[in-house]
N, C-alpha and C. Protein backbone atom coordinates (compact mmCIF):
# COMPACT_ATOMS: atom_id res chain seq x y z
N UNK A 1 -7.99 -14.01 22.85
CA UNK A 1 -8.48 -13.38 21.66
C UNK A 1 -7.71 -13.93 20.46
N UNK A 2 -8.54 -13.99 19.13
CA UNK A 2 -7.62 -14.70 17.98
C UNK A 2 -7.62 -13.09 17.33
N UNK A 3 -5.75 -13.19 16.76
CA UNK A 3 -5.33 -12.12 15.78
C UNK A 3 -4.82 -12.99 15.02
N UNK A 4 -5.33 -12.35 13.90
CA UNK A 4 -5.14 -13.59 12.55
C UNK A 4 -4.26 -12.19 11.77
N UNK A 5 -3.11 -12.74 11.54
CA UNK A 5 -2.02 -12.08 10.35
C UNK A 5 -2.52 -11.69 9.12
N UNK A 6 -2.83 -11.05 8.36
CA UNK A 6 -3.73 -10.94 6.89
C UNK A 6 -2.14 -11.42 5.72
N UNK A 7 -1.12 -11.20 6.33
CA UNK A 7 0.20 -11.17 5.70
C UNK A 7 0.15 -12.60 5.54
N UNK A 8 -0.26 -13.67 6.33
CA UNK A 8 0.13 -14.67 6.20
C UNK A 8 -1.13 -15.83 5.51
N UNK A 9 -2.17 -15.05 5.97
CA UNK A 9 -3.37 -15.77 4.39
C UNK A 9 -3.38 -15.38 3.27
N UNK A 10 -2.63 -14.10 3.11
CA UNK A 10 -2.54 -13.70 1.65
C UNK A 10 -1.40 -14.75 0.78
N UNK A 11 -0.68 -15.29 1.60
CA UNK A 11 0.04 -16.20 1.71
C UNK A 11 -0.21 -17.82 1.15
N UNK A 12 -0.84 -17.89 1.70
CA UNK A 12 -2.09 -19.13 2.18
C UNK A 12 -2.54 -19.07 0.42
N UNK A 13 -2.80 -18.04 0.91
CA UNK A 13 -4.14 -18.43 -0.52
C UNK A 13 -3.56 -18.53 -2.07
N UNK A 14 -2.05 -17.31 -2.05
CA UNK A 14 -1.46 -17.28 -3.38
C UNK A 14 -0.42 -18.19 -3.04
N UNK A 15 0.12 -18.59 -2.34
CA UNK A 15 1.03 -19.30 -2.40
C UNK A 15 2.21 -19.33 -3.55
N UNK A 16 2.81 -18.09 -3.52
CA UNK A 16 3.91 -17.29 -3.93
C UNK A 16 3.32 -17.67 -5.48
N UNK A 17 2.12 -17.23 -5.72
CA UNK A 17 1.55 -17.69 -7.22
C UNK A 17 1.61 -16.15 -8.10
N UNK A 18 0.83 -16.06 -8.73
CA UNK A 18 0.43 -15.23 -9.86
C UNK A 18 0.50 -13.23 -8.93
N UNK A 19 -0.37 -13.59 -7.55
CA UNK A 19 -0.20 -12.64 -7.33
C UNK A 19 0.78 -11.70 -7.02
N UNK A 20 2.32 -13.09 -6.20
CA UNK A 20 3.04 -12.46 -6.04
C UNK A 20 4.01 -11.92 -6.97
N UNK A 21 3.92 -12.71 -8.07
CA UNK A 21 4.42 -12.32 -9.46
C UNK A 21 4.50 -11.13 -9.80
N UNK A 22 3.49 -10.60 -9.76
CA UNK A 22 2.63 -9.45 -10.67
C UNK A 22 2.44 -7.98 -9.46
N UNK A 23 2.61 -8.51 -8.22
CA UNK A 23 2.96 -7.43 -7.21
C UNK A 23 1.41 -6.73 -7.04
N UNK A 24 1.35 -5.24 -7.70
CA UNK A 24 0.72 -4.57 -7.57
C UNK A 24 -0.12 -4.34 -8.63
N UNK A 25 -0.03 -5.19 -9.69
CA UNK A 25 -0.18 -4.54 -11.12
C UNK A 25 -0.63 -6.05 -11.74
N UNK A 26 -1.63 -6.99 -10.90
CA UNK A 26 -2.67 -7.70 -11.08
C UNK A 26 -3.95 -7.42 -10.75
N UNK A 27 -3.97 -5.79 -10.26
CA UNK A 27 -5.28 -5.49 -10.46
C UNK A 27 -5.42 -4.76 -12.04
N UNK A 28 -4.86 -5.24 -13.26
CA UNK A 28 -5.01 -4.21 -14.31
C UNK A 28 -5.76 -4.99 -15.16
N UNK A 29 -6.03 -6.43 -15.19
CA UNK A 29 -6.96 -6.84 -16.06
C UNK A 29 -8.55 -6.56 -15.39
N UNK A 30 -8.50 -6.61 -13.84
CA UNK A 30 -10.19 -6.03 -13.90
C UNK A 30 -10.34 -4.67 -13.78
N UNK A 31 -8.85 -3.69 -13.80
CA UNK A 31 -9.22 -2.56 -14.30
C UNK A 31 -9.91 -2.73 -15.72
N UNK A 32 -9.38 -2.89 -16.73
CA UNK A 32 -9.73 -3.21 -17.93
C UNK A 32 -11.00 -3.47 -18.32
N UNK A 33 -12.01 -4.49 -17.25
CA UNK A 33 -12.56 -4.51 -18.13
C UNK A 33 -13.88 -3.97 -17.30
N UNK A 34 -13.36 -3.57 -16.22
CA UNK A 34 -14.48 -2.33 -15.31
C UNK A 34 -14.51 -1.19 -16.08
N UNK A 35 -13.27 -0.77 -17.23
CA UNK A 35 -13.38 0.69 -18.30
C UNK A 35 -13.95 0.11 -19.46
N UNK A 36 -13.74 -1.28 -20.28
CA UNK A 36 -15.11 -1.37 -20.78
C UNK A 36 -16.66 -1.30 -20.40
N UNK A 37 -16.97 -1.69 -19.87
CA UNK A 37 -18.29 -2.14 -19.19
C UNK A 37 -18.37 -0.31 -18.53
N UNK A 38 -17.61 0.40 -17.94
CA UNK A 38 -17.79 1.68 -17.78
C UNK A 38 -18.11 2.63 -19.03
N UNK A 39 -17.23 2.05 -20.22
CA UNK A 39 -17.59 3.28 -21.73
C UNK A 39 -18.71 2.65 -22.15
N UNK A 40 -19.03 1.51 -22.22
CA UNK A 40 -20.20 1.09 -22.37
C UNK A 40 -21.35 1.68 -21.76
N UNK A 41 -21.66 1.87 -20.88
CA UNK A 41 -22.68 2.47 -20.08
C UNK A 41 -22.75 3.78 -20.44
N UNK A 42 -21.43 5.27 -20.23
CA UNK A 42 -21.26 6.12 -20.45
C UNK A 42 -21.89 6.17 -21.84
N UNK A 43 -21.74 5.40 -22.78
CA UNK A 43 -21.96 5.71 -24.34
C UNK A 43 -23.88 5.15 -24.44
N UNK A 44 -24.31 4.59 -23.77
CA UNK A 44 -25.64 4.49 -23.40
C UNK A 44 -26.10 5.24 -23.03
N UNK A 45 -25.79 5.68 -21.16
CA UNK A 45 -26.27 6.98 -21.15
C UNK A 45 -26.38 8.50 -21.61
N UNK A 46 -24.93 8.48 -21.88
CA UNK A 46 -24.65 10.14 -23.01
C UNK A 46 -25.40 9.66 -23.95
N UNK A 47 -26.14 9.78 -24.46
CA UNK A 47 -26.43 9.30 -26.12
C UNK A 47 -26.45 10.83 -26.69
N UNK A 48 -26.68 11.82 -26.21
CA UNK A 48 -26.70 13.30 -26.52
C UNK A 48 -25.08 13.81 -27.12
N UNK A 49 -24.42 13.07 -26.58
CA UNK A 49 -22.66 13.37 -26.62
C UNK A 49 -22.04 12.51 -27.51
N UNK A 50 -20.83 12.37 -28.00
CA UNK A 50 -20.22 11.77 -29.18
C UNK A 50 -19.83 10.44 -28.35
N UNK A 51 -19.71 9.29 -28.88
CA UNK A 51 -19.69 8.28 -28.28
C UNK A 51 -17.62 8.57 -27.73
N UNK A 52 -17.40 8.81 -28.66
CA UNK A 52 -15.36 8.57 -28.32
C UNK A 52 -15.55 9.98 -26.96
N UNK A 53 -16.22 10.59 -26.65
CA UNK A 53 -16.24 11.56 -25.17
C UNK A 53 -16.66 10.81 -24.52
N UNK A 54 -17.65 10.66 -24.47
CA UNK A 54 -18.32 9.12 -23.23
C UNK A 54 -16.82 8.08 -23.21
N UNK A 55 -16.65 7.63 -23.91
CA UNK A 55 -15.90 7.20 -23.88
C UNK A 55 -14.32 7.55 -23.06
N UNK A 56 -13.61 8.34 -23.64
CA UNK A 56 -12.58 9.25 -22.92
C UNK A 56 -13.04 9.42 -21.24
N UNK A 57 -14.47 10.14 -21.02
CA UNK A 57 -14.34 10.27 -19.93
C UNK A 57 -14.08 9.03 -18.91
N UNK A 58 -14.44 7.63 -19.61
CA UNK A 58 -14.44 6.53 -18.72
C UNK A 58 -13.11 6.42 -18.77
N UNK A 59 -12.41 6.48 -19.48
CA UNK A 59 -10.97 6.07 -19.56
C UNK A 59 -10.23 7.26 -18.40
N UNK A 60 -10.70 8.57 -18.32
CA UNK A 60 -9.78 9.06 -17.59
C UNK A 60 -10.24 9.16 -15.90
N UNK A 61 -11.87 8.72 -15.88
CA UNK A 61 -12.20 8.50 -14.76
C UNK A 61 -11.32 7.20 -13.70
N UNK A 62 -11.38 6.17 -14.72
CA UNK A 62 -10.69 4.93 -14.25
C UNK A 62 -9.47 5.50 -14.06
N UNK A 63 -8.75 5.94 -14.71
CA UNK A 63 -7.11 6.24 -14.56
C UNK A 63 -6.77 6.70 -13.33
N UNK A 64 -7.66 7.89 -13.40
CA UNK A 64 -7.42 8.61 -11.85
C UNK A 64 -7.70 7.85 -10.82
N UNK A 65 -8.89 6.80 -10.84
CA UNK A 65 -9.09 5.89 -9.63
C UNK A 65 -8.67 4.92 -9.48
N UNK A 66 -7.79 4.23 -10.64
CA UNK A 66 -6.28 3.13 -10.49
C UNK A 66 -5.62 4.20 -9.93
N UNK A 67 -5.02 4.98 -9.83
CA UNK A 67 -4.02 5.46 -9.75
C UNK A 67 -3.91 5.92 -8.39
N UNK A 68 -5.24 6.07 -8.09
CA UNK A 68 -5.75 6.57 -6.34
C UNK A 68 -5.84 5.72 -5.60
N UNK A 69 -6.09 4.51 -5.96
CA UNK A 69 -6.13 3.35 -5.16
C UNK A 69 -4.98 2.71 -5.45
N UNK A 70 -3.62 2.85 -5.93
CA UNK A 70 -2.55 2.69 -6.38
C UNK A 70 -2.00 2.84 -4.80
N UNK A 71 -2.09 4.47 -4.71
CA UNK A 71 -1.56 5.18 -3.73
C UNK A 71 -1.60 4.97 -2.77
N UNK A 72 -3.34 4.69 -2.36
CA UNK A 72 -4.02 4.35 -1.52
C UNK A 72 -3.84 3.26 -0.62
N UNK A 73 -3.62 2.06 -1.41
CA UNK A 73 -3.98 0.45 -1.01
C UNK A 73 -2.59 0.65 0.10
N UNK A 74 -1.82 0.68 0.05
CA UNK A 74 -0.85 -0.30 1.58
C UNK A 74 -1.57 1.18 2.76
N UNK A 75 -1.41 2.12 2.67
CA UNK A 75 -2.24 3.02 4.12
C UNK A 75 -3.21 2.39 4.68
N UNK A 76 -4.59 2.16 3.74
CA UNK A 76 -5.25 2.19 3.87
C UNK A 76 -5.33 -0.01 4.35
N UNK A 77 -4.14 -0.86 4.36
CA UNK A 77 -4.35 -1.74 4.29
C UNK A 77 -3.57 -2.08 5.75
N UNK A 78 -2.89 -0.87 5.89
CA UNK A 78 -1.79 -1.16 7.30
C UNK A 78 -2.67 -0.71 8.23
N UNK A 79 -3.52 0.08 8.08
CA UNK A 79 -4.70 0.87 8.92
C UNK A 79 -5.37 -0.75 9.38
N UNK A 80 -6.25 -0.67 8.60
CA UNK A 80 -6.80 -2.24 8.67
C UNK A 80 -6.09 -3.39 9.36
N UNK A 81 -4.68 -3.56 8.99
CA UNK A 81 -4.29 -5.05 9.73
C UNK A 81 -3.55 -4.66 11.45
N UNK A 82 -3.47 -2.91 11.28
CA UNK A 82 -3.14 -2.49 12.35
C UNK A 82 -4.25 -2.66 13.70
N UNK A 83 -5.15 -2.14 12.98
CA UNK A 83 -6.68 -2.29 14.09
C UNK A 83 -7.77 -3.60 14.34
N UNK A 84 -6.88 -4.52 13.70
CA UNK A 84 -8.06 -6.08 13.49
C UNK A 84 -7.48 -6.23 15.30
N UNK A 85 -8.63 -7.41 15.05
CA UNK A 85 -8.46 -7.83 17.54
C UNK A 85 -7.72 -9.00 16.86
């Protein structure tokens, strides 16, 4: 059976580059611009509501779900490299 390391293509692929730099906190530019493109939409669809609330809510929706997947990511990543064949 092949067990392939995920530790060691993550490896592979950054090659002690940008990602390892930046650790955990190189997912914040496509946070960024998943909360534009999110107040954007929000301020489309609310059109009934003040655009800076549409707004706010995208900002605090994202926050809480960086922040959950903050928490989240090594459990949920040791789970995964724990159970690969």
């Amino acid at each position: 059976m092949l067990q392939i390391d995920l530790k060691y293509a993550v490896r592979f692929f950054d090659a002690g580059g940008l990602l390892t730099l930046l650790g955990d906190y190189w997912l914040l530019p496509a946070e960024f611009l998943i909360l534009l493109a999110e107040a954007a939409l929000y301020m489309w669809l609310f059109r009934d509501c003040p655009k800076r609330k549409a707004a706010l809510y995208a900002l605090s929706a994202n926050l809480a779900s960086f922040l959950l997947g903050l928490y989240l990511a090594k459990p949920v990543w040791r789970v995964v490299v724990d159970t690969m064949l």
